[in-house]
PDB file of N, CA and C in Angstrom:
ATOM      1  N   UNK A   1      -6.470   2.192   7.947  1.00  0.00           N
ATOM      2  CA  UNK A   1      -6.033   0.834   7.778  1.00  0.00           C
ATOM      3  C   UNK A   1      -5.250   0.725   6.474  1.00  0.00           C
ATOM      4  N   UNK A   2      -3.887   0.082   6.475  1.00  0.00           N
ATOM      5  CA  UNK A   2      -3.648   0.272   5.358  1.00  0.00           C
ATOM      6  C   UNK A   2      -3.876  -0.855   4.585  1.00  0.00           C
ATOM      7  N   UNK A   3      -3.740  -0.972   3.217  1.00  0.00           N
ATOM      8  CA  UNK A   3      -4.048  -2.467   2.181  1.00  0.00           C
ATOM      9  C   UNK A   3      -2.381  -3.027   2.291  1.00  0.00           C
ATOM     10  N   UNK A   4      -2.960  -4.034   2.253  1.00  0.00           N
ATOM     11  CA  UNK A   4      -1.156  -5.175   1.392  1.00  0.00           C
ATOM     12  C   UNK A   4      -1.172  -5.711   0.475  1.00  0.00           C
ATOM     13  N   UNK A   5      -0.199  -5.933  -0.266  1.00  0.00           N
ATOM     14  CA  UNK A   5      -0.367  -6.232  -1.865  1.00  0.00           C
ATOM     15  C   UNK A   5       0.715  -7.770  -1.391  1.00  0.00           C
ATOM     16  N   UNK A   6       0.297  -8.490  -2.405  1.00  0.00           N
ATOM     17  CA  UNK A   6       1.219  -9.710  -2.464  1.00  0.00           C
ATOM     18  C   UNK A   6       2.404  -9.495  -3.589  1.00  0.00           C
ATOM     19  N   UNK A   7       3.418 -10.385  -3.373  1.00  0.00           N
ATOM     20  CA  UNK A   7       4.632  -9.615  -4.261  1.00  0.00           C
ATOM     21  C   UNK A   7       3.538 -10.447  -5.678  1.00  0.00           C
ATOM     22  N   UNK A   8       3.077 -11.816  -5.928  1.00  0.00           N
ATOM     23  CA  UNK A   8       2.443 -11.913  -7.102  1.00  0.00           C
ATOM     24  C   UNK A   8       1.464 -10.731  -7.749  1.00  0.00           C
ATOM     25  N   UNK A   9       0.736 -10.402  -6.768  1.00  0.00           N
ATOM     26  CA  UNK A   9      -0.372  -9.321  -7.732  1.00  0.00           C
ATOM     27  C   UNK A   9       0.547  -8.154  -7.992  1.00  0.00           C
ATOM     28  N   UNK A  10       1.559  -7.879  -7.175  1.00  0.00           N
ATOM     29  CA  UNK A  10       2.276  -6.349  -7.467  1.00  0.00           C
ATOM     30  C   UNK A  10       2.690  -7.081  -9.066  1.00  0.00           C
ATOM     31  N   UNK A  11       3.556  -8.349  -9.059  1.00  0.00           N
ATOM     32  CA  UNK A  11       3.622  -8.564 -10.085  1.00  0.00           C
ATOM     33  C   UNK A  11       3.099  -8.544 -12.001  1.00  0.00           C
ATOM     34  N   UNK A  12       2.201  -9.127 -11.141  1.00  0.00           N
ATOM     35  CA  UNK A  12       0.857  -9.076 -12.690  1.00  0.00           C
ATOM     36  C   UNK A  12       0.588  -7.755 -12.501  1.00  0.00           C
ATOM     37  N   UNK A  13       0.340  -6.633 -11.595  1.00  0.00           N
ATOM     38  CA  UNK A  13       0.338  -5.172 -12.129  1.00  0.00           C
ATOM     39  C   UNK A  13       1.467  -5.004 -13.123  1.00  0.00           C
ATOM     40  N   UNK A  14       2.209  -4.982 -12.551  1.00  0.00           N
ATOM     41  CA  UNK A  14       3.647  -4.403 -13.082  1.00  0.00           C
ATOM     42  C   UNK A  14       3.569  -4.784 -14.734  1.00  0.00           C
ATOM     43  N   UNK A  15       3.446  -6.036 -14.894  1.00  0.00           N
ATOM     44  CA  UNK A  15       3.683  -6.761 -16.163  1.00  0.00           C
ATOM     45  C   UNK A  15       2.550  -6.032 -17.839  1.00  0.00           C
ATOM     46  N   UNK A  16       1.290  -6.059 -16.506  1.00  0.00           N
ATOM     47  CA  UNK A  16       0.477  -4.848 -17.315  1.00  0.00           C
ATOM     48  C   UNK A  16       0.487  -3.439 -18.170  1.00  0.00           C
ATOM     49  N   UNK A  17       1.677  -3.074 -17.279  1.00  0.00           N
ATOM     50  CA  UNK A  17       2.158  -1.747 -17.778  1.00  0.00           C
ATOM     51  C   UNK A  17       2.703  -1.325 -18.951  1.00  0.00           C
ATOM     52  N   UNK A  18       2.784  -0.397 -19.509  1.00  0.00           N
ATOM     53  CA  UNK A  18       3.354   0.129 -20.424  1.00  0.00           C
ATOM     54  C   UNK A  18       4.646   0.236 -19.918  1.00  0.00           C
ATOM     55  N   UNK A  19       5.511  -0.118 -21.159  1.00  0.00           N
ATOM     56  CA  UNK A  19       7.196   0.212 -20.977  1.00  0.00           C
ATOM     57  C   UNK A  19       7.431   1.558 -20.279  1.00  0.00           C
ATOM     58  N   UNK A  20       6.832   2.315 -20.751  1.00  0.00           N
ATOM     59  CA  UNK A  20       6.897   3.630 -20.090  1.00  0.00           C
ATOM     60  C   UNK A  20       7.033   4.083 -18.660  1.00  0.00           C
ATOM     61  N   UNK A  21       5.542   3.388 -18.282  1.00  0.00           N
ATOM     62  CA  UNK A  21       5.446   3.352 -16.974  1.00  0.00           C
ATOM     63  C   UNK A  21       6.209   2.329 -16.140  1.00  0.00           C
ATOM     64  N   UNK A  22       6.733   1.283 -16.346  1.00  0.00           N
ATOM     65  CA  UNK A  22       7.906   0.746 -15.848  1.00  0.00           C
ATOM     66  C   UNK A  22       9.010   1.190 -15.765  1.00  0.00           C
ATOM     67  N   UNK A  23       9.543   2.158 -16.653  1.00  0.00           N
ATOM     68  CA  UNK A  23      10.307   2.752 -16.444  1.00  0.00           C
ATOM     69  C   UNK A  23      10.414   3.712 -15.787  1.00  0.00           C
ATOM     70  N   UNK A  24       9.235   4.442 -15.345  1.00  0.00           N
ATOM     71  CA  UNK A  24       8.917   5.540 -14.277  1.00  0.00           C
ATOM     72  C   UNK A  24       8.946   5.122 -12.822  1.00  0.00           C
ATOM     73  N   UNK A  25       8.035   3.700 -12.747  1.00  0.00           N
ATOM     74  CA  UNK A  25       7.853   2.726 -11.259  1.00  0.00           C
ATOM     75  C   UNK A  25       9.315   2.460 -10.911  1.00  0.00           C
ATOM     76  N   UNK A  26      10.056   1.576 -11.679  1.00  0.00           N
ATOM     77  CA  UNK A  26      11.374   1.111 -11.329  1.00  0.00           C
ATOM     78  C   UNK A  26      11.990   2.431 -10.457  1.00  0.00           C
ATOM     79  N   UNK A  27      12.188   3.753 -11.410  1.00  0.00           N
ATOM     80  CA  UNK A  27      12.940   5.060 -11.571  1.00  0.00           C
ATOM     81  C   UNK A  27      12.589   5.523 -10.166  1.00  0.00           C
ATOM     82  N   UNK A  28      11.059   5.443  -9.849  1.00  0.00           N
ATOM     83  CA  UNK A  28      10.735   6.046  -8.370  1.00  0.00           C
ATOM     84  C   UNK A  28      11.386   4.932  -7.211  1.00  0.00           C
ATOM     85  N   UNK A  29      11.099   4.393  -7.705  1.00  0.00           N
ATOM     86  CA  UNK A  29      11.931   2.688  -6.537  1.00  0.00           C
ATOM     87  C   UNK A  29      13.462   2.989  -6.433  1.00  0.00           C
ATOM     88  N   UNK A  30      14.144   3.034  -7.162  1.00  0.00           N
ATOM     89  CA  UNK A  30      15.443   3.132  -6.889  1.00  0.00           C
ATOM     90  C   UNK A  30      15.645   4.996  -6.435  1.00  0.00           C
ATOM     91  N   UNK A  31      14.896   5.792  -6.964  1.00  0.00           N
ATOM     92  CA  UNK A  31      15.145   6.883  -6.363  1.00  0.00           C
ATOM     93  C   UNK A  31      15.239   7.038  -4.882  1.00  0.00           C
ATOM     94  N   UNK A  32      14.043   6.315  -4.479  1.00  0.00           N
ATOM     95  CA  UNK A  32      13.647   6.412  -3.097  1.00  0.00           C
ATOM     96  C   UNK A  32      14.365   5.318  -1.991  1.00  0.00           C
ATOM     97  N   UNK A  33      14.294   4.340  -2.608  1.00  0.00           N
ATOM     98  CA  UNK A  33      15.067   3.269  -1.906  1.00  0.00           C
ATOM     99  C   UNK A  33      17.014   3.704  -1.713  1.00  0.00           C
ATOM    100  N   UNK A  34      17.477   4.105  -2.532  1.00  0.00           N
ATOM    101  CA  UNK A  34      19.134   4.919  -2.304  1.00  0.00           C
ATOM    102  C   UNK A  34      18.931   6.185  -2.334  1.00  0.00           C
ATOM    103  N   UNK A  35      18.196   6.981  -1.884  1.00  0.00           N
ATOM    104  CA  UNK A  35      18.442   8.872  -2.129  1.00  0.00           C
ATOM    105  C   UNK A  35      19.252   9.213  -0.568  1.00  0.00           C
ATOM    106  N   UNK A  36      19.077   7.980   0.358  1.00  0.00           N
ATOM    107  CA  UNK A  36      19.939   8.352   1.628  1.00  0.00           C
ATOM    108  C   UNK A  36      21.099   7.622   1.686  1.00  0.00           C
ATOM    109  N   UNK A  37      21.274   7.050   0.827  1.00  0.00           N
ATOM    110  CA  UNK A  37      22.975   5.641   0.779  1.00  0.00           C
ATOM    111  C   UNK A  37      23.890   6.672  -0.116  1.00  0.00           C
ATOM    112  N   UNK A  38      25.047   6.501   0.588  1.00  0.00           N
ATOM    113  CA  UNK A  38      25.970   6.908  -0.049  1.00  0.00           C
ATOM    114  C   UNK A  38      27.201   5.569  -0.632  1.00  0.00           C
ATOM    115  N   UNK A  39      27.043   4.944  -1.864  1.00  0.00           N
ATOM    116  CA  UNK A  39      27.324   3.846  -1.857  1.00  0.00           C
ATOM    117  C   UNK A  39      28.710   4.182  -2.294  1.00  0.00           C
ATOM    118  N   UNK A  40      30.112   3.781  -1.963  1.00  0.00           N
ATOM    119  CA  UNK A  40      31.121   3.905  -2.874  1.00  0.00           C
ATOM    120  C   UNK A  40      31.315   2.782  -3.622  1.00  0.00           C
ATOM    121  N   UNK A  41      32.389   2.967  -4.610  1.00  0.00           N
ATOM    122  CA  UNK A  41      32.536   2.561  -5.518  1.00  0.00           C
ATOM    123  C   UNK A  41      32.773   0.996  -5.848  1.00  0.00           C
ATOM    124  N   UNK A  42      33.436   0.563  -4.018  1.00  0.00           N
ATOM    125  CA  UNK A  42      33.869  -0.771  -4.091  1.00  0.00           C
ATOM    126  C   UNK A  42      32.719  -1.938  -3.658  1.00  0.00           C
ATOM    127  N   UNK A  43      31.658  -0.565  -2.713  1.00  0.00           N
ATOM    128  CA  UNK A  43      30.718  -1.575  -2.321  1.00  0.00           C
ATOM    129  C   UNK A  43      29.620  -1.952  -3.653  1.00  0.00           C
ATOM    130  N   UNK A  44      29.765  -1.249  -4.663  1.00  0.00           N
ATOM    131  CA  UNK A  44      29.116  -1.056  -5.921  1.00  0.00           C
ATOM    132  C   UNK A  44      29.952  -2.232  -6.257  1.00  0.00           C
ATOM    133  N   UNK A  45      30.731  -2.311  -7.163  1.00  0.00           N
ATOM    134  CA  UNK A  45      31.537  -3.033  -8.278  1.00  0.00           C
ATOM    135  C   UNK A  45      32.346  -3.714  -6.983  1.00  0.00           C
ATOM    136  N   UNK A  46      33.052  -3.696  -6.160  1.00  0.00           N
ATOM    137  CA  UNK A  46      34.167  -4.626  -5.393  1.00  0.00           C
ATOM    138  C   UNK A  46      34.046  -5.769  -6.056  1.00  0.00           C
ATOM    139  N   UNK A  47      33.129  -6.439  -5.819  1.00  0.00           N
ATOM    140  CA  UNK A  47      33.128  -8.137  -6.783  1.00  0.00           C
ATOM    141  C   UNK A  47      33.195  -8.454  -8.104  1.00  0.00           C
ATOM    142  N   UNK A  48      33.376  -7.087  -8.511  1.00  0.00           N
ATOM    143  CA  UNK A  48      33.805  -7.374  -9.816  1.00  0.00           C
ATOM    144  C   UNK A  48      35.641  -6.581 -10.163  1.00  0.00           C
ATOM    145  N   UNK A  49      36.420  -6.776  -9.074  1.00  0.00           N
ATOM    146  CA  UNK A  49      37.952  -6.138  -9.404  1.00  0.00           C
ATOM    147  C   UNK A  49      38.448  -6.668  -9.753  1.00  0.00           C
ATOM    148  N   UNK A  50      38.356  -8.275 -10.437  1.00  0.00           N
ATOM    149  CA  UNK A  50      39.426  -8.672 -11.030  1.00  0.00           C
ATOM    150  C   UNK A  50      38.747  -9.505 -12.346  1.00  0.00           C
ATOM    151  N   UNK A  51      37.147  -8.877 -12.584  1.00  0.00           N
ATOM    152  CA  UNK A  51      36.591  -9.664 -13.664  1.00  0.00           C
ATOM    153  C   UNK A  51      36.891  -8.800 -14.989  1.00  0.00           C
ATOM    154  N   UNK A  52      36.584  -9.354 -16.216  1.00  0.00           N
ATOM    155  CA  UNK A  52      36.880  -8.651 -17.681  1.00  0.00           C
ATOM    156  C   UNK A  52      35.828  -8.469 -18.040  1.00  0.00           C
ATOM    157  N   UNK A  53      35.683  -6.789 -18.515  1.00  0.00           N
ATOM    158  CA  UNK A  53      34.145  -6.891 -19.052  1.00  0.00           C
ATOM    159  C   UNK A  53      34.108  -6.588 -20.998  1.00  0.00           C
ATOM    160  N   UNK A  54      33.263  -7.231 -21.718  1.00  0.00           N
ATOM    161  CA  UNK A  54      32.990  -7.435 -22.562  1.00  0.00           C
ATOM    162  C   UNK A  54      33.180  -6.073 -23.567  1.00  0.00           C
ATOM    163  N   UNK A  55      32.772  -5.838 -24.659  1.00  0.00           N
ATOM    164  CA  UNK A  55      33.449  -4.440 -25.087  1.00  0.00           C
ATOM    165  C   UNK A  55      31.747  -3.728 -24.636  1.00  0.00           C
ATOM    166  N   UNK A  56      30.835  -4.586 -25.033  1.00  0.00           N
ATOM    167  CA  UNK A  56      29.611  -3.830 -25.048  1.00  0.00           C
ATOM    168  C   UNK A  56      28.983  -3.631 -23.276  1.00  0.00           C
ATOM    169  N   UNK A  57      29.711  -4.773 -22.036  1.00  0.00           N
ATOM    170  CA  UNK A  57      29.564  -4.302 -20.536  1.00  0.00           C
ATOM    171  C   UNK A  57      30.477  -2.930 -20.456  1.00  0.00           C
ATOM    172  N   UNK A  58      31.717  -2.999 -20.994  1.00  0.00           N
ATOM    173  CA  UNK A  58      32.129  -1.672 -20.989  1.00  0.00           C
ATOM    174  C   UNK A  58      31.841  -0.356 -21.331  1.00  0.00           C
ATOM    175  N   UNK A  59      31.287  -0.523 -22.321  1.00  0.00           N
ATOM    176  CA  UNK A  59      30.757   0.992 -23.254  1.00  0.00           C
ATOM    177  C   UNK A  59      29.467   1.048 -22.017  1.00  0.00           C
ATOM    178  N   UNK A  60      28.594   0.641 -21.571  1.00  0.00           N
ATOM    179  CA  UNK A  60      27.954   0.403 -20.519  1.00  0.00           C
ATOM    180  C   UNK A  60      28.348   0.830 -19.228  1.00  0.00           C
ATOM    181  N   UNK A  61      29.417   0.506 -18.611  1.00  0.00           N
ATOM    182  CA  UNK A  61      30.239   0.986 -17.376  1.00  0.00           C
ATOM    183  C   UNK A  61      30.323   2.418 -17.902  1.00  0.00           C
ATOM    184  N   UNK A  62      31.101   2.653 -18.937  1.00  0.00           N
ATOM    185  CA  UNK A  62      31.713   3.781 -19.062  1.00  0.00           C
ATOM    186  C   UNK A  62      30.704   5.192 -19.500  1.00  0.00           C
ATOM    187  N   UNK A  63      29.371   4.588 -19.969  1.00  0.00           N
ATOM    188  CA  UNK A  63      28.269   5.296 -20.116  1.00  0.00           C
ATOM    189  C   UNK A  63      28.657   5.905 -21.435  1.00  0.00           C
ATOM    190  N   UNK A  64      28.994   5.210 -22.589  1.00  0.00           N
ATOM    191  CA  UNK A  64      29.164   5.782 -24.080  1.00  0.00           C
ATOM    192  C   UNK A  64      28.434   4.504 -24.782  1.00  0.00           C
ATOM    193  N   UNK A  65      28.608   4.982 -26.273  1.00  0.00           N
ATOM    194  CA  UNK A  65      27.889   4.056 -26.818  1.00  0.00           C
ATOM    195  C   UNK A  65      29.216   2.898 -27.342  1.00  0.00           C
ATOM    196  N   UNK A  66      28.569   1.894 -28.060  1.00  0.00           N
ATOM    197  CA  UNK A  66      29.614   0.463 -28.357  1.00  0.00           C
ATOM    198  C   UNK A  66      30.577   1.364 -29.526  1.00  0.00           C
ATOM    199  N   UNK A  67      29.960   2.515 -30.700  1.00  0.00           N
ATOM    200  CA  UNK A  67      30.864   2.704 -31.412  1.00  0.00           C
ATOM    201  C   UNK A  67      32.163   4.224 -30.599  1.00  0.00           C
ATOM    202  N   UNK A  68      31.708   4.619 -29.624  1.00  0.00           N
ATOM    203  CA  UNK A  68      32.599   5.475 -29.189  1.00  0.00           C
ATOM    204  C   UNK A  68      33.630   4.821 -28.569  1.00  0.00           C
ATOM    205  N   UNK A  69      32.996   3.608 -27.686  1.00  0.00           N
ATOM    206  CA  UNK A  69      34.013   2.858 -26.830  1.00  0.00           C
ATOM    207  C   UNK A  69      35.280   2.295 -27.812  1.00  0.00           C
ATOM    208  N   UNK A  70      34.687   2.001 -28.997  1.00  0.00           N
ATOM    209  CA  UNK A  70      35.966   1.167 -30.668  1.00  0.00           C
ATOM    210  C   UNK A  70      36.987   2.883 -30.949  1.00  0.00           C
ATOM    211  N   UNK A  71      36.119   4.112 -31.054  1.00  0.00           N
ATOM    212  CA  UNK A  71      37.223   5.093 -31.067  1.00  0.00           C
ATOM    213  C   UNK A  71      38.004   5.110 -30.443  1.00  0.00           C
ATOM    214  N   UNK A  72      37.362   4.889 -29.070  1.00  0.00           N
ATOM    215  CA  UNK A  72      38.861   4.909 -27.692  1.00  0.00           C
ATOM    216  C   UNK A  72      39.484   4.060 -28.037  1.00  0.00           C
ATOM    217  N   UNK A  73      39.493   2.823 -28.175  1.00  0.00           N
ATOM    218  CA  UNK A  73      40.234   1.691 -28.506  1.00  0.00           C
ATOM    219  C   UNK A  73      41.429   2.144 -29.738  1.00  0.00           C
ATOM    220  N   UNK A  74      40.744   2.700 -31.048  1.00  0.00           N
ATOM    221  CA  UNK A  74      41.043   2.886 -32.080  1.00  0.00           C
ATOM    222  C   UNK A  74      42.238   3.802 -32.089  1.00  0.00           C
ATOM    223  N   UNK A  75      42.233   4.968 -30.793  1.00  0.00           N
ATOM    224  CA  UNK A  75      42.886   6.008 -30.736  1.00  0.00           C
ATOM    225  C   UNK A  75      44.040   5.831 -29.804  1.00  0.00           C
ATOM    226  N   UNK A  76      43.676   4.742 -29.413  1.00  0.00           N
ATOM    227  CA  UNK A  76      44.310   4.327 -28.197  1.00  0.00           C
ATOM    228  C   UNK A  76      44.834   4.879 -26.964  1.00  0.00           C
ATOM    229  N   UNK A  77      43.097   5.652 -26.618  1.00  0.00           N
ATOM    230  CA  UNK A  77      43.118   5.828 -25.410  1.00  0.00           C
ATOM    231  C   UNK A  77      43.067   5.029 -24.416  1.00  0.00           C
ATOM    232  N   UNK A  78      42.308   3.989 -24.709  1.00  0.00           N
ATOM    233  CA  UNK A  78      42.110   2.598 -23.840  1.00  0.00           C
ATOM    234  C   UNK A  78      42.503   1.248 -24.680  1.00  0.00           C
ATOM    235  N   UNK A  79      42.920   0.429 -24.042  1.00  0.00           N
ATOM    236  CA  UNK A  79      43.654  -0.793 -24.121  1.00  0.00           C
ATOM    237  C   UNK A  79      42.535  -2.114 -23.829  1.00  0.00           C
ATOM    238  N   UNK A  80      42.220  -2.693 -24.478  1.00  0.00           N
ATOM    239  CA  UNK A  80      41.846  -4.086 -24.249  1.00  0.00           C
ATOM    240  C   UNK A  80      43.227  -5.024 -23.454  1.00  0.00           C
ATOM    241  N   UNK A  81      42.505  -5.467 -22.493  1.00  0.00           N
ATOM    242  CA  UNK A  81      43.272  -6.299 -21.475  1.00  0.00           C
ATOM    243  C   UNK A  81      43.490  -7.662 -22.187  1.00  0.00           C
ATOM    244  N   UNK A  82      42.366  -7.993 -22.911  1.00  0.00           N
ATOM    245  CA  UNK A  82      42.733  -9.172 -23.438  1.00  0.00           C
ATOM    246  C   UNK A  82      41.681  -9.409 -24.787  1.00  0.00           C
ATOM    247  N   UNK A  83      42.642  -9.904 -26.081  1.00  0.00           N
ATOM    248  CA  UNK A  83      41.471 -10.121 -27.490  1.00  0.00           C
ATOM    249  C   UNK A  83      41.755 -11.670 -27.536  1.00  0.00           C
ATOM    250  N   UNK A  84      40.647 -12.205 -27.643  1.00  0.00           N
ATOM    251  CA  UNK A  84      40.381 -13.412 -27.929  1.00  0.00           C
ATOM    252  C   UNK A  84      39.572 -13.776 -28.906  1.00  0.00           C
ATOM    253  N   UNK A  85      39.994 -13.769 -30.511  1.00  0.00           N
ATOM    254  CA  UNK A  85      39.134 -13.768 -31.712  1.00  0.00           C
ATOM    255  C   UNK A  85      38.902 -12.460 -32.232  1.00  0.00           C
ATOM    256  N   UNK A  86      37.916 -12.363 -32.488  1.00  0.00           N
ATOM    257  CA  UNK A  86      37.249 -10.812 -32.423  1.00  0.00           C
ATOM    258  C   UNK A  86      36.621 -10.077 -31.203  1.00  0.00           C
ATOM    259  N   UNK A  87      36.678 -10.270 -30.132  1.00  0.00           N
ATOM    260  CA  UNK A  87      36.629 -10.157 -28.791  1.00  0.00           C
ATOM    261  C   UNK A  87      37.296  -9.348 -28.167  1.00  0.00           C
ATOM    262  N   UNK A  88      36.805  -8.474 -27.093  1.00  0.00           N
ATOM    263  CA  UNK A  88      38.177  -7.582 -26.595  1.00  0.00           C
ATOM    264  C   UNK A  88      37.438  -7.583 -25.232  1.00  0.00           C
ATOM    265  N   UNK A  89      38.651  -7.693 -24.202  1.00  0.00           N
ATOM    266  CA  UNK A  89      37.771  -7.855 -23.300  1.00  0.00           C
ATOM    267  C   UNK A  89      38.961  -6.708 -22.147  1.00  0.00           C
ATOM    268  N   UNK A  90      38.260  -5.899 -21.220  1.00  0.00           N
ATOM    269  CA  UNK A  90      38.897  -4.654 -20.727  1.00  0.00           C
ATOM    270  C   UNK A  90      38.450  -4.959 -19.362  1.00  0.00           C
ATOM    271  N   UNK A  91      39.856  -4.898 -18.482  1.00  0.00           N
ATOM    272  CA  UNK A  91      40.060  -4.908 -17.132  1.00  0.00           C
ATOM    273  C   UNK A  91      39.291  -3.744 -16.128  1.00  0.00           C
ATOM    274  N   UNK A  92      38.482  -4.652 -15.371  1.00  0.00           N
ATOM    275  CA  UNK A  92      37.379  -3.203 -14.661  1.00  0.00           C
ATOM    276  C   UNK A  92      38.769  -2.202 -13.710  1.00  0.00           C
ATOM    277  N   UNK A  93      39.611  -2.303 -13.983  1.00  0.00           N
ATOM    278  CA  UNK A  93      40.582  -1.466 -13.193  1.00  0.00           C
ATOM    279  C   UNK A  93      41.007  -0.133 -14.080  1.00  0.00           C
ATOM    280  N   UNK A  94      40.900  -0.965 -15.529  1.00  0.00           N
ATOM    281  CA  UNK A  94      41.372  -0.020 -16.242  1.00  0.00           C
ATOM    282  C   UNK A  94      40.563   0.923 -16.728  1.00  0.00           C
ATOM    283  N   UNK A  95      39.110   0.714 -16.854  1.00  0.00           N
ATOM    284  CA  UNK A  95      37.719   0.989 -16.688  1.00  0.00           C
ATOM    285  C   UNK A  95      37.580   2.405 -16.130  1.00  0.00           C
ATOM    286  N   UNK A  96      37.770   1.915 -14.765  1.00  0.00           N
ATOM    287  CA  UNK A  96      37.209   2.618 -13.621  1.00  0.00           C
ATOM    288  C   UNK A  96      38.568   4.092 -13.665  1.00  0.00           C
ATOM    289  N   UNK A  97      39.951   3.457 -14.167  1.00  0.00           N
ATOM    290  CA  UNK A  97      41.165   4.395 -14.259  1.00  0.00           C
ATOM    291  C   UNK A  97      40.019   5.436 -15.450  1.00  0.00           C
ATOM    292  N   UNK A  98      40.148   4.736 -16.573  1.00  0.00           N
ATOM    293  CA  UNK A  98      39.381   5.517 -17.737  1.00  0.00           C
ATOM    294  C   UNK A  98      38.569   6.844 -17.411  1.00  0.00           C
ATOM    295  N   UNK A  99      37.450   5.947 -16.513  1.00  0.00           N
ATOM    296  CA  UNK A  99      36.084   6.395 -16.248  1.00  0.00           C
ATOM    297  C   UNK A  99      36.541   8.226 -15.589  1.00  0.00           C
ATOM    298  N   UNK A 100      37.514   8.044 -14.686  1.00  0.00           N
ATOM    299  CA  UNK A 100      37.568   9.042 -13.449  1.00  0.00           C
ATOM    300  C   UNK A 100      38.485   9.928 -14.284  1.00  0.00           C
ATOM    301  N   UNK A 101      39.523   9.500 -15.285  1.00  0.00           N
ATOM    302  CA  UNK A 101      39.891  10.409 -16.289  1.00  0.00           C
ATOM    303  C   UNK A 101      39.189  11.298 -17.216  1.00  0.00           C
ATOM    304  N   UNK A 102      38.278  10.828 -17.576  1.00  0.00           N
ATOM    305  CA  UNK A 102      37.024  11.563 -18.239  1.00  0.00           C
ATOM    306  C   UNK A 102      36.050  12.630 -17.696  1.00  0.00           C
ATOM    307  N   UNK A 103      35.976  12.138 -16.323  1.00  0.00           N
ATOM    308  CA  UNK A 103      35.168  13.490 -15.613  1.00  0.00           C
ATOM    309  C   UNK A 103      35.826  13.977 -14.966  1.00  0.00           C
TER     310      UNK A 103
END
């Protein structure tokens, strides 16, 4: 027979946990839940092709840190799409161009 959990008590488990182990639970959840999806890129991001992402969503996309993403900038490998103040904000097109240049 098996048990059922309510999404509240899974909840209050969860909340119990050590950071650690949330980060392990989540890690097995998404392992298991996509290890058979082959998702591309548009069904991933598509809703975001014509949004601007922030310098620190970018360094994020691009999987570097906020001060490597200012070298690229600095060196001008990559281009801010648009500065507004102290603000720089980079086109997910140009991103994703970046991204596939790098690996």
């Amino acid at each position: 027979m098996s048990q059922s959990i309510t999404a509240e008590d899974l909840f209050a488990q969860v909340k119990q946990m050590t950071a650690k182990e949330r980060i392990k639970f989540f890690s097995l959840i998404a392992i298991s839940a996509f290890k058979d999806s082959d998702y591309s890129h548009d069904q991933v991001f598509g809703r975001l092709k014509n949004e601007a992402f922030s310098a620190e969503e970018a360094a994020e996309y691009l999987e570097v840190s906020l001060p490597t993403l200012r070298r690229y900038v600095q060196s001008g490998k990559l281009k801010p799409n648009t500065v507004i103040g102290r603000s720089q904000l980079f086109s997910s097109t140009d991103l994703r161009l970046f991204k596939q240049k790098m690996n």
